[in-house]
N, C-alpha and C. Protein backbone atom coordinates (compact mmCIF):
# COMPACT_ATOMS: atom_id res chain seq x y z
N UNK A 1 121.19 161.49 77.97
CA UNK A 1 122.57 161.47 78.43
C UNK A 1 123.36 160.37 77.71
N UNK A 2 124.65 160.59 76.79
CA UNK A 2 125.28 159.65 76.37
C UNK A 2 126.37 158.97 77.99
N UNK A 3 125.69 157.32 77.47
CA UNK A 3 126.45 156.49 78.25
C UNK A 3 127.75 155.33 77.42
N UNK A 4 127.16 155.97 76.32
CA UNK A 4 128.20 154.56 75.17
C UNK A 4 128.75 155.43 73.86
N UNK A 5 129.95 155.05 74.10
CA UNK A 5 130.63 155.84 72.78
C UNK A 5 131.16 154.58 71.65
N UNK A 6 130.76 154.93 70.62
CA UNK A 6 131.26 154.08 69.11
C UNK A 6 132.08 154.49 68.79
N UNK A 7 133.72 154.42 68.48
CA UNK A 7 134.37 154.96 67.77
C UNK A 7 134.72 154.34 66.35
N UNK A 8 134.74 154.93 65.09
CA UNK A 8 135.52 154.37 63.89
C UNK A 8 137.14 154.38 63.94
N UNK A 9 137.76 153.78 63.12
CA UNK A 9 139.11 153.48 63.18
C UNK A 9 139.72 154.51 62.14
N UNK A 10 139.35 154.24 61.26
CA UNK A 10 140.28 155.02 60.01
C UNK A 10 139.47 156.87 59.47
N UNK A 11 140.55 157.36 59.68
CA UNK A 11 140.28 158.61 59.59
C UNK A 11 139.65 159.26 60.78
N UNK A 12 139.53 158.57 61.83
CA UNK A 12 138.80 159.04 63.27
C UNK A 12 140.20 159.07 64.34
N UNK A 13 140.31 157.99 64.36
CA UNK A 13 142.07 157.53 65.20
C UNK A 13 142.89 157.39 64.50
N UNK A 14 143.27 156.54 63.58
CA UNK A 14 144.51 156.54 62.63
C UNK A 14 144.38 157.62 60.81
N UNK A 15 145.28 158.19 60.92
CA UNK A 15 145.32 158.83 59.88
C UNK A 15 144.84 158.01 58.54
N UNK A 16 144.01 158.25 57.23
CA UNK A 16 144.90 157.68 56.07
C UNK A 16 144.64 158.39 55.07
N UNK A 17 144.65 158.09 53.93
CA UNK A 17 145.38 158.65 52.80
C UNK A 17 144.32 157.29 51.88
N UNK A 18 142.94 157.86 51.81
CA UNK A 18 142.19 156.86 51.10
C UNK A 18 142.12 157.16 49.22
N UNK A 19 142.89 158.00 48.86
CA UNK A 19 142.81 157.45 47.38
C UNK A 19 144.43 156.89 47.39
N UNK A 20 145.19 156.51 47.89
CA UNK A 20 146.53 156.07 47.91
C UNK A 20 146.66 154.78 47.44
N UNK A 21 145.44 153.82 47.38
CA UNK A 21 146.05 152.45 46.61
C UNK A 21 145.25 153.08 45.01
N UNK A 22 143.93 153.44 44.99
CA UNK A 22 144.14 153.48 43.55
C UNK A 22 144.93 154.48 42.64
N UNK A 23 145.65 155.51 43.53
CA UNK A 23 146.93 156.13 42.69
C UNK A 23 148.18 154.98 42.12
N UNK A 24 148.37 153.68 43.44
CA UNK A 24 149.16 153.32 43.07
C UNK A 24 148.92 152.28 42.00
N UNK A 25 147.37 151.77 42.06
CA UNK A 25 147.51 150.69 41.23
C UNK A 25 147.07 151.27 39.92
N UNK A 26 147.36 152.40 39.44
CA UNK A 26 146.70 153.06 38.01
C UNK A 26 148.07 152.60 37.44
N UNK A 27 149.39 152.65 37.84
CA UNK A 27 150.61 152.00 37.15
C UNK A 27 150.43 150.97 36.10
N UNK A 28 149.40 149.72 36.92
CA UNK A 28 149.20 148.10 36.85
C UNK A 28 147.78 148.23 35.73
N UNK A 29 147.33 149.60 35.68
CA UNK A 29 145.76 149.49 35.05
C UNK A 29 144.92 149.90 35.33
N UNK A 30 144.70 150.30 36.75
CA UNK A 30 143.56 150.23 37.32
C UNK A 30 142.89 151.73 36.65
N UNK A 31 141.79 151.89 36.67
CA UNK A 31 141.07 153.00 36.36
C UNK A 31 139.73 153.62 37.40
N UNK A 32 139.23 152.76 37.41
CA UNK A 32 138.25 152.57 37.88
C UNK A 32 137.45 151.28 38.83
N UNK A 33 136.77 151.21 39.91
CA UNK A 33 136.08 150.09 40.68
C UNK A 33 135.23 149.87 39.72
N UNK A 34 135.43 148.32 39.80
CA UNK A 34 134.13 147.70 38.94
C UNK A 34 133.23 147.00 39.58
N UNK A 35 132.48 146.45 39.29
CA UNK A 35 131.50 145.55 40.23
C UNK A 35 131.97 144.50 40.51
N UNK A 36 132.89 143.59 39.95
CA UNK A 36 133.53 143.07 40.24
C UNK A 36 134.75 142.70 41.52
N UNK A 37 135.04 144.26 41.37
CA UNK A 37 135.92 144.76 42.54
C UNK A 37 135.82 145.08 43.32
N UNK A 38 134.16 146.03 43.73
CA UNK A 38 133.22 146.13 45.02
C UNK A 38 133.11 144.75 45.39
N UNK A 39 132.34 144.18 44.84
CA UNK A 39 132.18 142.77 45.23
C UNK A 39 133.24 142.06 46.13
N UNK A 40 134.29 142.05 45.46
CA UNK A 40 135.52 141.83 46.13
C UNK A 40 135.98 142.00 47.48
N UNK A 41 136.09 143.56 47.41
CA UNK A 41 136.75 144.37 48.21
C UNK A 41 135.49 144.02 49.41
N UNK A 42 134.44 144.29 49.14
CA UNK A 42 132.51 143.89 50.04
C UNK A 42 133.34 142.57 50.94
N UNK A 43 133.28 141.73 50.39
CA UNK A 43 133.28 140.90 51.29
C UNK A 43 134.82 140.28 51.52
N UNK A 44 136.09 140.99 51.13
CA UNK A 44 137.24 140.54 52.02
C UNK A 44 136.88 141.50 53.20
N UNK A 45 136.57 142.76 53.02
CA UNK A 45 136.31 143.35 54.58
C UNK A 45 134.92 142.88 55.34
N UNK A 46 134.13 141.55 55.20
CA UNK A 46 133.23 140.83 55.81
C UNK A 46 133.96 139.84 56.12
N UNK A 47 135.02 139.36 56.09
CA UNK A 47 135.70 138.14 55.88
C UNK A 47 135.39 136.84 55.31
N UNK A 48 134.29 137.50 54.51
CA UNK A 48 133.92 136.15 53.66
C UNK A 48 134.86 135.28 53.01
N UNK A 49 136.02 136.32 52.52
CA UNK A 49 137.06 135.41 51.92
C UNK A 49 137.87 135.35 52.53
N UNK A 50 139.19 134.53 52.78
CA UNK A 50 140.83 134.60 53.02
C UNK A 50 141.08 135.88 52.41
N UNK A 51 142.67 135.92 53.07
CA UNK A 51 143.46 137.00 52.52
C UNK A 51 144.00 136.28 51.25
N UNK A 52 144.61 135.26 51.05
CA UNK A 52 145.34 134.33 50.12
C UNK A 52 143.96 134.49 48.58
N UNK A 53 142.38 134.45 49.39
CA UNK A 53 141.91 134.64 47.94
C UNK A 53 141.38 135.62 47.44
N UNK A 54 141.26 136.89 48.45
CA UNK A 54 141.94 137.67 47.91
C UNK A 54 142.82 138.12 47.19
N UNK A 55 144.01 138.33 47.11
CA UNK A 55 145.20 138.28 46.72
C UNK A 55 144.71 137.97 45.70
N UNK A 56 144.93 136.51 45.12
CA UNK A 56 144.74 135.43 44.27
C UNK A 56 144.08 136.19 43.45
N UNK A 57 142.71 136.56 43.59
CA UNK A 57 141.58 137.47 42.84
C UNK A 57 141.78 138.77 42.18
N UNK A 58 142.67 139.49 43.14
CA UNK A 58 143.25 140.95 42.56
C UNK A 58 144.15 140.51 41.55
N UNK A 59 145.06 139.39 41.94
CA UNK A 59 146.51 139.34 40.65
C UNK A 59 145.74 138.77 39.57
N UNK A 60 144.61 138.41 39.70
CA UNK A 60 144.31 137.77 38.03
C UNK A 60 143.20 139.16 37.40
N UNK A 61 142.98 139.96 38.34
CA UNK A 61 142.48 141.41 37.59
C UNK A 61 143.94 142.00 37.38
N UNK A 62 144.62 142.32 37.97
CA UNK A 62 146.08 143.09 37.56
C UNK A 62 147.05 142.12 37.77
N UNK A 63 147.79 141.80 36.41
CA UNK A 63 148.71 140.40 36.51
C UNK A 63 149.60 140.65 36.55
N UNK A 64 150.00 142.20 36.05
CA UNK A 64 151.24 142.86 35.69
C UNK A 64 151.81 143.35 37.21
N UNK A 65 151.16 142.86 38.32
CA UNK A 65 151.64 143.42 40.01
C UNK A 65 151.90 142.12 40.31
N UNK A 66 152.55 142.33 41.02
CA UNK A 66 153.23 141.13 41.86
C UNK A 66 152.32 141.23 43.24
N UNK A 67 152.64 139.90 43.66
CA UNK A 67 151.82 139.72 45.10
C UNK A 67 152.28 141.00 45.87
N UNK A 68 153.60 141.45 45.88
CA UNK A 68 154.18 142.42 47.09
C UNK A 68 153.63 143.86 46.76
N UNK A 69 153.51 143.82 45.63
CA UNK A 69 153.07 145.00 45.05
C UNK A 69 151.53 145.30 45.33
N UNK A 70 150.98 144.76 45.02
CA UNK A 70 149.19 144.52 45.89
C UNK A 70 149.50 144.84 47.10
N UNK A 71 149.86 144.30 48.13
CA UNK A 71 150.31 144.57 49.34
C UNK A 71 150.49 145.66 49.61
N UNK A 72 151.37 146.06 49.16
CA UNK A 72 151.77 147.38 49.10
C UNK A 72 150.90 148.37 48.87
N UNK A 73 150.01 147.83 47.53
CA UNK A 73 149.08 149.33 47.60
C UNK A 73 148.26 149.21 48.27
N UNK A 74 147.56 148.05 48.40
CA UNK A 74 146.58 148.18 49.52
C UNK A 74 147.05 148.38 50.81
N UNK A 75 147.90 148.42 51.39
CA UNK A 75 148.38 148.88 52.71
C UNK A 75 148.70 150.46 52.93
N UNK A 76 148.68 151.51 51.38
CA UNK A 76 149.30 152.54 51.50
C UNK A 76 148.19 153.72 51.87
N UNK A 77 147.42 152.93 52.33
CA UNK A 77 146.08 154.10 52.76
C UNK A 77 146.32 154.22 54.08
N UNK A 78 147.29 153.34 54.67
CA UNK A 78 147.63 153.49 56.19
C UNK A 78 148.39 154.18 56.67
N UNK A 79 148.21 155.56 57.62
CA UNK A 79 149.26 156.87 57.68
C UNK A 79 149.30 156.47 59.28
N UNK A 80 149.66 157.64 59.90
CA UNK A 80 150.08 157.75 61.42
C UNK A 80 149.01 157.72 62.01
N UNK A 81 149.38 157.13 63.68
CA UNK A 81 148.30 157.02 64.19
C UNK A 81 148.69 158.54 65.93
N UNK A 82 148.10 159.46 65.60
CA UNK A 82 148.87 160.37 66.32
C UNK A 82 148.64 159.93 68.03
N UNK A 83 149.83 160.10 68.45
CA UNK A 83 149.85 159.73 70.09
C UNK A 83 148.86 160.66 70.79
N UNK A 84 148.37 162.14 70.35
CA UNK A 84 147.37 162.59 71.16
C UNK A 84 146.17 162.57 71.35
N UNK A 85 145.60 161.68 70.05
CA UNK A 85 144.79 161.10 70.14
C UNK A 85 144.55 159.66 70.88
N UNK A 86 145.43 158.60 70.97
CA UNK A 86 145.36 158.21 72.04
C UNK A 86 145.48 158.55 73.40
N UNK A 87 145.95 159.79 73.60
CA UNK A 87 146.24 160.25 75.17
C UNK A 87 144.86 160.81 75.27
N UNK A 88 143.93 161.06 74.60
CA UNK A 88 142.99 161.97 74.59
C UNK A 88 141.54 161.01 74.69
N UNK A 89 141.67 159.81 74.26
CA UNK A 89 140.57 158.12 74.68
C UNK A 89 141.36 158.17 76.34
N UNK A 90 142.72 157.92 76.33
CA UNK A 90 142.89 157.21 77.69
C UNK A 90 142.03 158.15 78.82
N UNK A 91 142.29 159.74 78.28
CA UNK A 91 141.49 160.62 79.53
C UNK A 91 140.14 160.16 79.87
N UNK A 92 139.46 160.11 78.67
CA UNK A 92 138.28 159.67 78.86
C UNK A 92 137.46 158.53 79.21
N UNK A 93 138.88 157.56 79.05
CA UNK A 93 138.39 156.03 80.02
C UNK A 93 138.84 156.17 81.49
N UNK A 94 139.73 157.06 81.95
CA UNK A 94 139.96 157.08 83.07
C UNK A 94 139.35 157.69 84.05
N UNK A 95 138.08 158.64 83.02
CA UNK A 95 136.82 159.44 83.79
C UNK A 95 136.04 158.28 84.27
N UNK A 96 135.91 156.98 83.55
CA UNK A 96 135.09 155.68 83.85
C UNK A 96 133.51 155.95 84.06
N UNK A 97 133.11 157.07 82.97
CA UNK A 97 131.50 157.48 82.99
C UNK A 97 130.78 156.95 81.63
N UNK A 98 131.71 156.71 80.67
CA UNK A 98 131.31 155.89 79.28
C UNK A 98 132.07 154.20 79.33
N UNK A 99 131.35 153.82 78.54
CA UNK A 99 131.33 152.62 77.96
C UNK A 99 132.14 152.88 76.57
N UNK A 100 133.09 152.67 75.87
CA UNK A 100 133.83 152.56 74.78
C UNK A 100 134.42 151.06 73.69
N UNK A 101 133.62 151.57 72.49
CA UNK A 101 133.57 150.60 71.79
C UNK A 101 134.46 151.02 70.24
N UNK A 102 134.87 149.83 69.68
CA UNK A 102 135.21 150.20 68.47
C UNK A 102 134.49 149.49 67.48
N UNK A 103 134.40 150.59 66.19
CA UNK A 103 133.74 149.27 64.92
C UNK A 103 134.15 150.44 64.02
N UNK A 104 134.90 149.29 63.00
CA UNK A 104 135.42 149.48 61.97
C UNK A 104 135.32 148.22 60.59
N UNK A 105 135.30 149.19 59.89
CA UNK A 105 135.55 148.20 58.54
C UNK A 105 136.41 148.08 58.30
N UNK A 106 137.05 146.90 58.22
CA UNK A 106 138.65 146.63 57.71
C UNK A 106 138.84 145.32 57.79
N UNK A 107 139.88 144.56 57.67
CA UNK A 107 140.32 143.49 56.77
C UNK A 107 142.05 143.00 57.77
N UNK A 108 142.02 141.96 57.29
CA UNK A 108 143.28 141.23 57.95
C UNK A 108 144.33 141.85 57.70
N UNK A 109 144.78 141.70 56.11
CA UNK A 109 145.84 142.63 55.93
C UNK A 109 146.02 144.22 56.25
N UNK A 110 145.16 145.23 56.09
CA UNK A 110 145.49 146.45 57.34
C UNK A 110 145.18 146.03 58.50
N UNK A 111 144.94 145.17 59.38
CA UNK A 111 145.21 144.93 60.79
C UNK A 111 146.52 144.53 60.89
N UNK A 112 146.80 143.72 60.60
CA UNK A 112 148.31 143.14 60.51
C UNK A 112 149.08 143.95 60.11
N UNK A 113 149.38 145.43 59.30
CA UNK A 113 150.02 146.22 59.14
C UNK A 113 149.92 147.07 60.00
N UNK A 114 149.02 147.51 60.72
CA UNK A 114 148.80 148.37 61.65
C UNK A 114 149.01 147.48 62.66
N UNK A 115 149.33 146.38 63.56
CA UNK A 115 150.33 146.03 64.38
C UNK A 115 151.75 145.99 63.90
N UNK A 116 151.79 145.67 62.91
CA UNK A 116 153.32 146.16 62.53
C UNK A 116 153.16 147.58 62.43
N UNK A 117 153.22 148.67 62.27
CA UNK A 117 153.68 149.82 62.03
C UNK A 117 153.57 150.59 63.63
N UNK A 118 152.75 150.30 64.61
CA UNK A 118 152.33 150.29 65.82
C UNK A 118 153.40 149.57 66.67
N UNK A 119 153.66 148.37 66.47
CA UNK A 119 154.38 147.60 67.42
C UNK A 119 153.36 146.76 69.02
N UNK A 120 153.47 145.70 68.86
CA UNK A 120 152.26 145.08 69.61
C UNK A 120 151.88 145.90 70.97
N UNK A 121 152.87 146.25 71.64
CA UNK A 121 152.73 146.81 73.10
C UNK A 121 151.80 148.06 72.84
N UNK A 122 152.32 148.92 71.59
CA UNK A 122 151.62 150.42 71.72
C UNK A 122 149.64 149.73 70.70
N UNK A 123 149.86 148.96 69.91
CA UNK A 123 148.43 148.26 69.79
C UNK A 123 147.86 147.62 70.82
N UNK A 124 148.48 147.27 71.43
CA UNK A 124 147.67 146.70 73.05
C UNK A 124 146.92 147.43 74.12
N UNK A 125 148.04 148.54 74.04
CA UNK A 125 147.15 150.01 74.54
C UNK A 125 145.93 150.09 74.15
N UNK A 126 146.27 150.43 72.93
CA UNK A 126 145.14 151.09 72.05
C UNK A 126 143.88 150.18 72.18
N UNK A 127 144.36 148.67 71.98
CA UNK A 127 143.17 147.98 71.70
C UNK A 127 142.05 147.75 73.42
N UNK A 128 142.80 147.99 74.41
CA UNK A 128 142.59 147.87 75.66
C UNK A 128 141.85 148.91 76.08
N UNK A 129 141.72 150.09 75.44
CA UNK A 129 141.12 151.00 75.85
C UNK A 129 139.38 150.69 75.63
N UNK A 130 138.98 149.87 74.72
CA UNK A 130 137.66 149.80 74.37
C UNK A 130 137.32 148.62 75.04
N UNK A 131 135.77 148.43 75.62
CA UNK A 131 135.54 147.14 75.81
C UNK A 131 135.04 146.11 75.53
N UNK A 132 134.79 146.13 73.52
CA UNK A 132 135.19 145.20 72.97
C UNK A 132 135.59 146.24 71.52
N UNK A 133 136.33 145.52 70.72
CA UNK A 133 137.16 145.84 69.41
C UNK A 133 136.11 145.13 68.42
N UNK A 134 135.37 145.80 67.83
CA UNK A 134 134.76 145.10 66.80
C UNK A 134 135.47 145.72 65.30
N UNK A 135 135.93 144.53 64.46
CA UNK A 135 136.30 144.72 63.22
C UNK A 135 135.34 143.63 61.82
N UNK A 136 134.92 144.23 61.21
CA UNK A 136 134.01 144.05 60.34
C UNK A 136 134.60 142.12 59.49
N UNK A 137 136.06 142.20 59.62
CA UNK A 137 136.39 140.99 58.95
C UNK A 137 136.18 139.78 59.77
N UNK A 138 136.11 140.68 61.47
CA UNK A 138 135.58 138.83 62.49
C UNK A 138 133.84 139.02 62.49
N UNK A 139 133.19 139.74 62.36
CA UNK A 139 132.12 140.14 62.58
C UNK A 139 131.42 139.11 61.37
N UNK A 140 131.67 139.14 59.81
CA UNK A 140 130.54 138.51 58.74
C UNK A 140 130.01 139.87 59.10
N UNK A 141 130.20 141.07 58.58
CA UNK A 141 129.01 142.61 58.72
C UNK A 141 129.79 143.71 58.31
N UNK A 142 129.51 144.69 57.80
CA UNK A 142 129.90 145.56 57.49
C UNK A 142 129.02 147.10 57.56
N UNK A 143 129.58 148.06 57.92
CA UNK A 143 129.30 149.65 57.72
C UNK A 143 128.76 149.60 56.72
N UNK A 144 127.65 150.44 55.94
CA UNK A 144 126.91 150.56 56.99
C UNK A 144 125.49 149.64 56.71
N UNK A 145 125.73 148.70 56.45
CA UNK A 145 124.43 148.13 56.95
C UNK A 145 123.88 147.95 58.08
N UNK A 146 121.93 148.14 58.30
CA UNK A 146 121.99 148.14 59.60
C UNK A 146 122.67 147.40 60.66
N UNK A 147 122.27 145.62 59.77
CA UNK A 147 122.64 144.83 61.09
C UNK A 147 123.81 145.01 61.66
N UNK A 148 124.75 145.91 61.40
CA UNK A 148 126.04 145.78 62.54
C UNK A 148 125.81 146.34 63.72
N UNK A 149 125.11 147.68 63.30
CA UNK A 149 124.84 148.23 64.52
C UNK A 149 123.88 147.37 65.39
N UNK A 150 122.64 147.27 65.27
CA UNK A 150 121.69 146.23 65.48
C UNK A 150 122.38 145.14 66.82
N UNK A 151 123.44 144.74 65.84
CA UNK A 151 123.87 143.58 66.94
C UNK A 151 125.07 144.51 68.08
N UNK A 152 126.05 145.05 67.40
CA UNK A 152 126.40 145.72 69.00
C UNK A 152 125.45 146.13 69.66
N UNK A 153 124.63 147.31 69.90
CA UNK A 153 123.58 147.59 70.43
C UNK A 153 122.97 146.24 71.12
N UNK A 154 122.28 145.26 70.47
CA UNK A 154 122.24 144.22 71.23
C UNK A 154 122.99 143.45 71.98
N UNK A 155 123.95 143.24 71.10
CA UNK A 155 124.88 142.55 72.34
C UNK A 155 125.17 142.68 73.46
N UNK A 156 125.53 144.50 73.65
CA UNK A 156 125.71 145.05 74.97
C UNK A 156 124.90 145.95 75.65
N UNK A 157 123.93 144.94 75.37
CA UNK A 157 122.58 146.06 75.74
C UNK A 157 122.65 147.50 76.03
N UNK A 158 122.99 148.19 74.94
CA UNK A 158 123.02 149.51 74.67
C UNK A 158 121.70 150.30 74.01
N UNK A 159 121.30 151.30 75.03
CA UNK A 159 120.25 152.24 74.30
C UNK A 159 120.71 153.15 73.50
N UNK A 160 119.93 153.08 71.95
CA UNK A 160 120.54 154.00 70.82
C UNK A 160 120.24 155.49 71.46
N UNK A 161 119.54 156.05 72.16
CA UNK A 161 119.85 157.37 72.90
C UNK A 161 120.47 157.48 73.64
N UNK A 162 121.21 156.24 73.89
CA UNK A 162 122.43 156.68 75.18
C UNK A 162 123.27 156.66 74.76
N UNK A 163 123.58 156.19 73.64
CA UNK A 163 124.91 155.49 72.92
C UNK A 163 125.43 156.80 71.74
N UNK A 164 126.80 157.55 71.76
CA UNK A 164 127.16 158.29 70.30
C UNK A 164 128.36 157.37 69.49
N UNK A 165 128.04 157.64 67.90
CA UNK A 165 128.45 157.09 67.37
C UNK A 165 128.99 158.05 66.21
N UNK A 166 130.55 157.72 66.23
CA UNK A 166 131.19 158.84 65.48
C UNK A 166 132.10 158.29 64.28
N UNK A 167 131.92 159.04 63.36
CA UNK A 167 132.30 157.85 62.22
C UNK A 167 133.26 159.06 60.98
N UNK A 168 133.86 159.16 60.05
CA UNK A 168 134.17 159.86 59.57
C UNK A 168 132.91 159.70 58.08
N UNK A 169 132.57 158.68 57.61
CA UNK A 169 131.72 158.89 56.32
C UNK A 169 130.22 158.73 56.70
N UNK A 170 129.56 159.91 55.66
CA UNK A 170 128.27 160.21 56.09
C UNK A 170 126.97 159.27 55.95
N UNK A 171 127.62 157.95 55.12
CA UNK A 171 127.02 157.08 54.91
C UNK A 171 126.42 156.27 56.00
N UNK A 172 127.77 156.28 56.76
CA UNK A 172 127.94 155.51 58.01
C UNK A 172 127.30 155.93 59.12
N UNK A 173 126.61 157.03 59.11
CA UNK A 173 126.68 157.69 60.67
C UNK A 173 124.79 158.06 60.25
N UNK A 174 124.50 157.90 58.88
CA UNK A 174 123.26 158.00 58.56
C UNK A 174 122.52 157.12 58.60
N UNK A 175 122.92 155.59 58.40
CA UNK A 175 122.57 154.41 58.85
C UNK A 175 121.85 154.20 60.39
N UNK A 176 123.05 154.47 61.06
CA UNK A 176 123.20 154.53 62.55
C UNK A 176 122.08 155.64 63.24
N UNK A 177 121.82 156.96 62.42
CA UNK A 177 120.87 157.98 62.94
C UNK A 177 119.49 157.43 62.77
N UNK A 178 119.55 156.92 61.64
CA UNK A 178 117.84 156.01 61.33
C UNK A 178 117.64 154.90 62.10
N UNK A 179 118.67 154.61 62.76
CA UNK A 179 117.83 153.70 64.20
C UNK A 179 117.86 154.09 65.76
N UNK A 180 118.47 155.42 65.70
CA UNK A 180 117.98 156.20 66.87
C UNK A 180 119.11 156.62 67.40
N UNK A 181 120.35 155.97 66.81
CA UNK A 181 122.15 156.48 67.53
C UNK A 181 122.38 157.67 67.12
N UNK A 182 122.84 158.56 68.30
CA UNK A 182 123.43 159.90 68.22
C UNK A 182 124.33 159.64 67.42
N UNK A 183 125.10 160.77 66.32
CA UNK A 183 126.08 160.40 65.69
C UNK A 183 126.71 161.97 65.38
N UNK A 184 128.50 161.71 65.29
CA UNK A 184 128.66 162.78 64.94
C UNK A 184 129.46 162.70 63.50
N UNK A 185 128.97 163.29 62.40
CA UNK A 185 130.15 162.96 61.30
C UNK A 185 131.43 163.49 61.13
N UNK A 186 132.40 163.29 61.36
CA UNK A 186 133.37 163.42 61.92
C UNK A 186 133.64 164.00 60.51
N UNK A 187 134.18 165.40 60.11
CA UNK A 187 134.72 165.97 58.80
C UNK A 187 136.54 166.18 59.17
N UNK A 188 136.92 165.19 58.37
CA UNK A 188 138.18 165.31 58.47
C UNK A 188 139.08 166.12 57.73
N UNK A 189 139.98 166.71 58.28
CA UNK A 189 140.75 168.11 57.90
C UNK A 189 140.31 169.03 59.08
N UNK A 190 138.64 169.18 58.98
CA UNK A 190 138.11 170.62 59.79
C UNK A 190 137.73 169.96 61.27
N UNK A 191 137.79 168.57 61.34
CA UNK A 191 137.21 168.24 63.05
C UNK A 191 138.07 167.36 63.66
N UNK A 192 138.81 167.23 64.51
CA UNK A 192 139.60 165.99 65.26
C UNK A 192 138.30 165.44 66.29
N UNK A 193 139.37 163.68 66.63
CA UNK A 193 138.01 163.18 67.65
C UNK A 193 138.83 163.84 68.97
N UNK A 194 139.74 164.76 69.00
CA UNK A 194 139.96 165.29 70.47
C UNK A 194 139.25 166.53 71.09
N UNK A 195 137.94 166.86 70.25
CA UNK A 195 136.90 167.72 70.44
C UNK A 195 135.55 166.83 70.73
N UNK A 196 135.98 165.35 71.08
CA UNK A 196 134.90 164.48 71.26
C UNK A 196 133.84 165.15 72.83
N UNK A 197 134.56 165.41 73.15
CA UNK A 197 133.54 165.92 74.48
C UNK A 197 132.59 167.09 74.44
N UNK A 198 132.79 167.63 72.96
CA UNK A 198 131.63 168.67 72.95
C UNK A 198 130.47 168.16 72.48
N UNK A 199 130.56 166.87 72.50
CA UNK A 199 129.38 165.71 71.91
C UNK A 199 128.88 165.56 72.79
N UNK A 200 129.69 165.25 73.83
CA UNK A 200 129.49 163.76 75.17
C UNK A 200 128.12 165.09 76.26
């Protein structure tokens, strides 16, 4: 019997549009991720680094962008976050038979844009619905290595057969199956999470 639900953030609840920064930064150069730029990108969404060195790091790979312009593309993977999908979590916290969690990979700057584009009151909702918000940049952890799961699961003493965990990439949800978490891979276009209860 699932007693604990995992939800992912991007492409599960909020829309996005994930080749949208490197369309935009092919303008500035970009072609291709380098190891350099995994590396990068790896650990600003661990929060190993600041946002500032970040930044700092991208403008001396593309010099020809301006700080606002970085910004910009990296923020443009962020689309709508549809209201029926939040009306469609609130039903299911108000059944009060699951436990609801979030974990996502992501980074300061799309958090901070996604309270701006949200507006704090309707992110307060949102963030209130789970009972705790895990994001990979306060965590030091990232999708999908085991230990993230590992430690939610521990933390809230959650059994991986009680617990589903729904993720949009298959990477992510394959991690999570090899230590015993139900998972559903969420195929976006052909599945919304407002068919989550044919899981539960």
């Amino acid at each position: 019997m699932i007693k604990n639900i995992i939800l992912d953030f991007g492409d599960v609840l909020i829309n996005l549009d994930k080749p949208a920064t490197a369309r935009i930064m092919e303008r500035y150069g970009f072609n291709q991720v380098t190891p350099e730029m995994d590396f990068l990108l790896k650990n600003y969404e661990k929060g190993l680094i600041s946002t500032s060195y970040f930044i700092e790091k991208t403008s001396e790979l593309f010099p020809t962008a301006s700080e606002t312009d970085l910004v910009h593309a990296w923020n443009a993977i962020l689309l709508d976050f549809p209201e029926e999908r939040i009306q469609y979590i609130e039903n299911i916290v108000s059944e009060n038979k699951y436990r609801l969690f979030l974990l996502s990979n992501t980074n300061e700057l799309h958090i901070d844009f996604v309270k701006q584009q949200m507006g704090m009151e309707q992110y307060h909702r949102f963030k209130n619905l789970f009972e705790v918000f895990y994001l990979s940049y306060e965590m030091g952890m990232r999708k999908p290595d085991a230990e993230i799961y590992e430690f939610v699961l521990s933390k809230n003493n959650l059994a991986p057969s009680e617990t589903l965990f729904v993720d949009d990439t298959k990477e992510n949800t394959d991690t999570a199956a090899g230590i015993g978490i139900n998972v559903w891979n969420l195929q976006v276009g052909k599945e919304d999470i407002t068919r989550l209860k044919q899981y539960l």
